[in-house]
N, C-alpha and C. Protein backbone atom coordinates (compact mmCIF):
# COMPACT_ATOMS: atom_id res chain seq x y z
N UNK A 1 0.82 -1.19 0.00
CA UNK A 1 0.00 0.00 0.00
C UNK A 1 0.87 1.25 0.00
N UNK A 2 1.65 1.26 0.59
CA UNK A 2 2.82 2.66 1.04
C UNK A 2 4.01 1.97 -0.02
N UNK A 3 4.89 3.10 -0.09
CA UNK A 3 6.22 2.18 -0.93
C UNK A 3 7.21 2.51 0.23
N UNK A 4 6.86 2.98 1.56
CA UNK A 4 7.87 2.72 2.32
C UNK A 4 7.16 2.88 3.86
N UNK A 5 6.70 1.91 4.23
CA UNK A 5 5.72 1.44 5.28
C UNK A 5 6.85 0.56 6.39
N UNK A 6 6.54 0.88 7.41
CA UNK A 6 7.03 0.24 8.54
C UNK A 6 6.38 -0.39 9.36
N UNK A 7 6.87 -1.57 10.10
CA UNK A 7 5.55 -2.25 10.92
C UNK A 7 6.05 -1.73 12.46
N UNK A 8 5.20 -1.15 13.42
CA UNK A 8 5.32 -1.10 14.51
C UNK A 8 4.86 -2.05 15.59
N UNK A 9 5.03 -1.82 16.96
CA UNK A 9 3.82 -2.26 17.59
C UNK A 9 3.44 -1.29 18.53
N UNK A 10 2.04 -1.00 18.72
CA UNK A 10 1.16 -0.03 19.76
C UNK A 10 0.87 -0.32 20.75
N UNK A 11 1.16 -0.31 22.09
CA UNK A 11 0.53 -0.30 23.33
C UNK A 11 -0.60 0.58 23.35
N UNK A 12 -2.08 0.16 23.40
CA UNK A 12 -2.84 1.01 23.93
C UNK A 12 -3.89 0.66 24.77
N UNK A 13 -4.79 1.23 25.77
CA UNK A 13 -5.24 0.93 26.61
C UNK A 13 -6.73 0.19 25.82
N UNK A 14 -7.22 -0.89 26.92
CA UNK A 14 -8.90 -1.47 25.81
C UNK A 14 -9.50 -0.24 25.54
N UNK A 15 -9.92 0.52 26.68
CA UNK A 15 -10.76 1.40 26.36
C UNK A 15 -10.65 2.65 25.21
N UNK A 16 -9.27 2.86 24.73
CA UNK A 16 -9.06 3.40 23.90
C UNK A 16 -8.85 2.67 22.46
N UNK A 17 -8.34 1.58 22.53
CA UNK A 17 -8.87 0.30 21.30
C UNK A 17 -10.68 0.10 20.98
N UNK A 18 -11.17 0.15 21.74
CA UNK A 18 -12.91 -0.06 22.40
C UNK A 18 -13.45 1.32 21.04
N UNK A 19 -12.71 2.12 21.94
CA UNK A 19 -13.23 3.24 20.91
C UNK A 19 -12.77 3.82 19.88
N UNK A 20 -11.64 3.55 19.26
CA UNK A 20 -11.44 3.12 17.49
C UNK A 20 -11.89 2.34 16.91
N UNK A 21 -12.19 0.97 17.66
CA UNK A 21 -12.95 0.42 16.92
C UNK A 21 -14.71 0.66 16.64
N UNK A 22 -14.77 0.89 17.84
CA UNK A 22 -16.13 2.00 17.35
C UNK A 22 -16.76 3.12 16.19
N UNK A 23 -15.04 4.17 16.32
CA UNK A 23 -14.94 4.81 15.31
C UNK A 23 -14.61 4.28 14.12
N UNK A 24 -14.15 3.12 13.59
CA UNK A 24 -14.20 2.71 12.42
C UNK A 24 -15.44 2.21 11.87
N UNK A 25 -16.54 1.33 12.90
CA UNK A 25 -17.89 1.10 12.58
C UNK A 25 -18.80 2.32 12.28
N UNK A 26 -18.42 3.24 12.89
CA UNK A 26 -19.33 4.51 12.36
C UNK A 26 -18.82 4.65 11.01
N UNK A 27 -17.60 5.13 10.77
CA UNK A 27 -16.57 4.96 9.27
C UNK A 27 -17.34 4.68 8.09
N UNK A 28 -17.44 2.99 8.72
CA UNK A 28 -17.91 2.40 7.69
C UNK A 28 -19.47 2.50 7.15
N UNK A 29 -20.16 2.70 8.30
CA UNK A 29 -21.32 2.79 7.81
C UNK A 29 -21.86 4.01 7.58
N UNK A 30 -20.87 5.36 7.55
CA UNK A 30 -21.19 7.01 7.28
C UNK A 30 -20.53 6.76 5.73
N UNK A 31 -19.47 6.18 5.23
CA UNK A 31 -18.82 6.02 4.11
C UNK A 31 -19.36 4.95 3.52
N UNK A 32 -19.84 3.85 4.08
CA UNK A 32 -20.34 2.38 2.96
C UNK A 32 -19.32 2.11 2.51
N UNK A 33 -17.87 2.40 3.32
CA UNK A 33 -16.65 1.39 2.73
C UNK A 33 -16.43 0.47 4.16
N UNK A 34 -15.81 -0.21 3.56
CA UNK A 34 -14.90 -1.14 4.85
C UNK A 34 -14.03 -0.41 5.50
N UNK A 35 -13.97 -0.07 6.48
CA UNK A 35 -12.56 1.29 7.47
C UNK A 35 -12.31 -0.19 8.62
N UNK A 36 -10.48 -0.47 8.45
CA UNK A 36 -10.50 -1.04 9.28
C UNK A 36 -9.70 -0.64 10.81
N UNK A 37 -10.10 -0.94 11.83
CA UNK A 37 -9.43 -0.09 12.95
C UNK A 37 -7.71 0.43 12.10
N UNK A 38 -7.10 0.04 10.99
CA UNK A 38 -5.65 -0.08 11.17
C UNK A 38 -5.65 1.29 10.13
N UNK A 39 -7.02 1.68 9.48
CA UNK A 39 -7.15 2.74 8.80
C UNK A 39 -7.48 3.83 9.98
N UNK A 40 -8.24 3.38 10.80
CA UNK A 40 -8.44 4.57 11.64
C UNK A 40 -7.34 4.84 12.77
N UNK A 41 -6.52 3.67 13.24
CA UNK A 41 -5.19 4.70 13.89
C UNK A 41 -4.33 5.26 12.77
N UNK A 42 -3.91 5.29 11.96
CA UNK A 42 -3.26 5.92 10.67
C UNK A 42 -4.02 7.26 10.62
N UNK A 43 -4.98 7.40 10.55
CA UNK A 43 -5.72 8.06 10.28
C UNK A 43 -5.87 9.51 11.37
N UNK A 44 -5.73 8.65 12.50
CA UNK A 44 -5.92 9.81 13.95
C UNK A 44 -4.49 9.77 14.04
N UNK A 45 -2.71 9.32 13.67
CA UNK A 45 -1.70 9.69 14.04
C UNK A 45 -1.61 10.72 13.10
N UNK A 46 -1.82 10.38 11.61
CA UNK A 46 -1.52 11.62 10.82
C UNK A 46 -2.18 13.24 10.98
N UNK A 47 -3.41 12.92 11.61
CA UNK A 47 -4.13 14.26 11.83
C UNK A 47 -3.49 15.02 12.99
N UNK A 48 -3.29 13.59 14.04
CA UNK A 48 -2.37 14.18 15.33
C UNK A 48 -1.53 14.70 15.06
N UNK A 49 -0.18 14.60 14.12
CA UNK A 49 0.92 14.80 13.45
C UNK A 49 0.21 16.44 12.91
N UNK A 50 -0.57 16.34 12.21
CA UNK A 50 -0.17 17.97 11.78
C UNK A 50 -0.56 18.86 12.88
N UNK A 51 -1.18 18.71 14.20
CA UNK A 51 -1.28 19.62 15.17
C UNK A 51 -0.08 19.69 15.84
N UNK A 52 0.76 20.04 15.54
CA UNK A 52 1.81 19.84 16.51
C UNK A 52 1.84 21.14 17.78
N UNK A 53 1.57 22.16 17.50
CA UNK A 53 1.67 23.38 18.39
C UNK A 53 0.02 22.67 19.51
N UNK A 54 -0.24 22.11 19.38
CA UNK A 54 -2.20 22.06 19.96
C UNK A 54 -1.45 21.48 21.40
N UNK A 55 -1.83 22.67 22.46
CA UNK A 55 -1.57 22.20 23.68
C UNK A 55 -2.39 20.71 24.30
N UNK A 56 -3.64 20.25 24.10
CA UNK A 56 -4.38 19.25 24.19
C UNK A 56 -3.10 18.40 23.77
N UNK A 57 -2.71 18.09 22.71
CA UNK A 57 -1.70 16.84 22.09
C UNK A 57 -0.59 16.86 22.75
N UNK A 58 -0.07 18.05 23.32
CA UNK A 58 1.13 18.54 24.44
C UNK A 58 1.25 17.71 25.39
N UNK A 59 -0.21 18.38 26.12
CA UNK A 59 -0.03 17.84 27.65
C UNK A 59 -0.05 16.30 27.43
N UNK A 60 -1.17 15.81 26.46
CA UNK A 60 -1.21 14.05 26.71
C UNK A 60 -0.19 13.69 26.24
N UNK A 61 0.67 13.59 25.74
CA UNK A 61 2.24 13.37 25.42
C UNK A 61 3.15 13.73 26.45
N UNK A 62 2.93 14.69 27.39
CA UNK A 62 3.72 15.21 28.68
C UNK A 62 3.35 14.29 29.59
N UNK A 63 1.65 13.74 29.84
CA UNK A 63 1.39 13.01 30.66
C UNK A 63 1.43 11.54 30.69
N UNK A 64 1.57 11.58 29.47
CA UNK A 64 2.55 9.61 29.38
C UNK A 64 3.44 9.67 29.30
N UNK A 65 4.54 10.65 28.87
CA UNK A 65 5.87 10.90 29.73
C UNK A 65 6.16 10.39 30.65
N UNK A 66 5.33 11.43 31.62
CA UNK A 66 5.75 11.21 32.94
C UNK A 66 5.12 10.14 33.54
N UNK A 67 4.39 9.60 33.05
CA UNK A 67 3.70 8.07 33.14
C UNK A 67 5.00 7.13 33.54
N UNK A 68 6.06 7.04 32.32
CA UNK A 68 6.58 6.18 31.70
C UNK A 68 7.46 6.48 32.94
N UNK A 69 8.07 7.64 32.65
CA UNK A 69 9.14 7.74 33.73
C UNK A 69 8.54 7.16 35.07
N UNK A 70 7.58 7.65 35.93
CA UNK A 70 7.56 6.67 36.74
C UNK A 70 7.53 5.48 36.99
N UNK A 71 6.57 4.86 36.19
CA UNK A 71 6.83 3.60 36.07
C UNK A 71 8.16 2.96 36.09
N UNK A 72 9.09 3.15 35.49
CA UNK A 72 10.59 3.01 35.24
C UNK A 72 11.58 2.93 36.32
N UNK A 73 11.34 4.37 36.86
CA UNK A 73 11.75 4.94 38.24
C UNK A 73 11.47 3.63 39.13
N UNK A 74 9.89 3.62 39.85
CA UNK A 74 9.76 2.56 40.64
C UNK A 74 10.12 1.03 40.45
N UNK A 75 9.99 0.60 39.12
CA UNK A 75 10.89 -0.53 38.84
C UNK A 75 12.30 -0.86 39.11
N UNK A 76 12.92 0.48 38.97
CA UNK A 76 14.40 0.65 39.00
C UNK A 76 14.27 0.47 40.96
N UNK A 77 13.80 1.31 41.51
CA UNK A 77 14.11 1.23 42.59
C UNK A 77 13.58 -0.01 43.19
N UNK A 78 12.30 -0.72 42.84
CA UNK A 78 12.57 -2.04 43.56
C UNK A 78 13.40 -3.38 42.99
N UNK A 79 14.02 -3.04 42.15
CA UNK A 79 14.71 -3.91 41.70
C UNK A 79 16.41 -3.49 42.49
N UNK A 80 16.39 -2.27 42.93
CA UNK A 80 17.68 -2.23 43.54
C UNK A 80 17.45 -2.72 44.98
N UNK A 81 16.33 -2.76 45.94
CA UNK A 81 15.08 -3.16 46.96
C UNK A 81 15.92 -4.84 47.09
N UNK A 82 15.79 -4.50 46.09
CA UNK A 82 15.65 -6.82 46.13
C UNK A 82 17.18 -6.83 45.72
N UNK A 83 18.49 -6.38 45.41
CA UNK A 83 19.84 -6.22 45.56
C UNK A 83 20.02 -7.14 44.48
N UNK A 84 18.88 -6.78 43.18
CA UNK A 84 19.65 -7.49 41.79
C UNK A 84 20.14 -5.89 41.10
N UNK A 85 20.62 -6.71 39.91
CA UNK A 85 22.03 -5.42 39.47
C UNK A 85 21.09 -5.03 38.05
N UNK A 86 21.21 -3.84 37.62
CA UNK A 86 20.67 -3.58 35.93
C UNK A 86 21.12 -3.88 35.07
N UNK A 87 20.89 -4.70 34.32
CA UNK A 87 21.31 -4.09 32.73
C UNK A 87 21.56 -3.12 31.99
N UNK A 88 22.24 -3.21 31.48
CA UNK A 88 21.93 -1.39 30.52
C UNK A 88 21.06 -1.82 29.38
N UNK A 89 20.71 -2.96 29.27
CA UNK A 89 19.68 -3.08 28.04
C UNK A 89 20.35 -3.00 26.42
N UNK A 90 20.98 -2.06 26.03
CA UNK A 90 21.99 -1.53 25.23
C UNK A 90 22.81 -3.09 24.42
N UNK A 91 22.15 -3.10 23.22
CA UNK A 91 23.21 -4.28 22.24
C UNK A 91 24.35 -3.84 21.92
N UNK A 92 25.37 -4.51 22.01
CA UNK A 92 26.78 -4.15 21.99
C UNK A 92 27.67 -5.22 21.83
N UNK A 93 28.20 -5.08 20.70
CA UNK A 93 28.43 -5.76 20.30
C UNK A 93 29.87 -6.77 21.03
N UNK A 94 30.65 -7.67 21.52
CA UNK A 94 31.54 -8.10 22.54
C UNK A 94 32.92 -7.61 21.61
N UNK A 95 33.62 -6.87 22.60
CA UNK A 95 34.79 -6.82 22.63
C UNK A 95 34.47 -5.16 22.59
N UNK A 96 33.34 -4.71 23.05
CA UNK A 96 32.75 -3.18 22.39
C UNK A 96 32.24 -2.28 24.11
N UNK A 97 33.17 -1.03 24.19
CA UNK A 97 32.52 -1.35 25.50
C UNK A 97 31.05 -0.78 26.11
């Protein structure tokens, strides 16, 4: 379909899956085409994508931020809790430091 398409994968919550797929059933039956949920996140990143200044798209991007970071944070710290060591995660190749 694209001549240079990438496959991702999306974490998203049901209730926000719940309701794309919703919005694609309306889609389809306001258009009388087939819209499949994978047209309608495409569809809401690219529109998201051209708001870029829209404080609304800001903050919810600020607030799974800082989602993430905590989450992370408290992992990190009970994993130092329980006196196992981190990874750096980081592929590297051996003999590389």
């Amino acid at each position: 379909m694209f001549s240079n398409e990438t496959k991702v994968l999306l974490v998203v919550s049901q209730d926000m899956l719940d309701r794309a797929r919703v919005f694609a059933g309306t889609a389809t039956a306001t258009l009388k085409l087939p819209v499949s949920l994978q047209i309608v996140l495409r569809a809401l990143i690219g529109e998201g994508l051209k708001r870029r200044g829209a404080r609304a798209l800001l903050a919810n991007i600020e607030s799974q931020a800082k989602a993430v970071r905590q989450i992370r944070s408290a992992a990190r710290q009970k994993q130092t809790e329980r006196g196992g060591t981190r990874k750096s995660g980081r592929n590297v190749p051996a003999g590389h430091p």
